[in-house]
C-alpha atoms as a PDB file:
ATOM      1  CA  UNK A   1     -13.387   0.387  -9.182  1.00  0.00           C
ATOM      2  CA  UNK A   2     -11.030   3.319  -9.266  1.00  0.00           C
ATOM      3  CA  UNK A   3      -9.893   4.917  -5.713  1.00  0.00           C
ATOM      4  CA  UNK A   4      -8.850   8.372  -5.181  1.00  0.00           C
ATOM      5  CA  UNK A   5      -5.586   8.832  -4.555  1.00  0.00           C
ATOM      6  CA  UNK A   6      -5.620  10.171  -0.952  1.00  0.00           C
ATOM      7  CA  UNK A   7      -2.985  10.302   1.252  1.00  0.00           C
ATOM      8  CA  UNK A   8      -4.193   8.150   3.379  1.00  0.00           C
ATOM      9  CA  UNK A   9      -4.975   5.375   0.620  1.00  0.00           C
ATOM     10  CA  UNK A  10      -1.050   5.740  -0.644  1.00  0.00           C
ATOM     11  CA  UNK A  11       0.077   5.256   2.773  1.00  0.00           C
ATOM     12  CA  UNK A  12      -2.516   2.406   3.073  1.00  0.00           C
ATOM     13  CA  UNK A  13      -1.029   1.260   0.057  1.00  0.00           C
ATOM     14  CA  UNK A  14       3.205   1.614   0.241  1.00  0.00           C
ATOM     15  CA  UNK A  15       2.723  -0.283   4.236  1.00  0.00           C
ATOM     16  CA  UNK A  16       0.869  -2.749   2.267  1.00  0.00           C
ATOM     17  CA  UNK A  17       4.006  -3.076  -0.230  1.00  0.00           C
ATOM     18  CA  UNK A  18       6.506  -3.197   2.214  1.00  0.00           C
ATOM     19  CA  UNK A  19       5.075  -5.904   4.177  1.00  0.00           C
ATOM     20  CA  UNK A  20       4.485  -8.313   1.503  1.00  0.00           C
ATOM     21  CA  UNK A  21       7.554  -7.872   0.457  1.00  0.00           C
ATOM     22  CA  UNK A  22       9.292  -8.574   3.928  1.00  0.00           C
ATOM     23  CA  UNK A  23       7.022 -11.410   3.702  1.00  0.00           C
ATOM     24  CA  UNK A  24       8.207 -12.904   0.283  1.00  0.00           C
ATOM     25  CA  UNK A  25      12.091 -11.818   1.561  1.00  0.00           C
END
């Protein structure tokens, strides 16, 4: 299933990033 690439999805998708990588840090 392929998402458009909204603003709102990358955002959804870089504060995603960030916290699993403080997570794993």
């Amino acid at each position: 299933m392929l998402t458009p690439q909204t603003p709102l999805t990358i955002r959804f998708r870089a504060a995603n990033t960030v916290r699993v990588q403080a997570t794993m840090q």
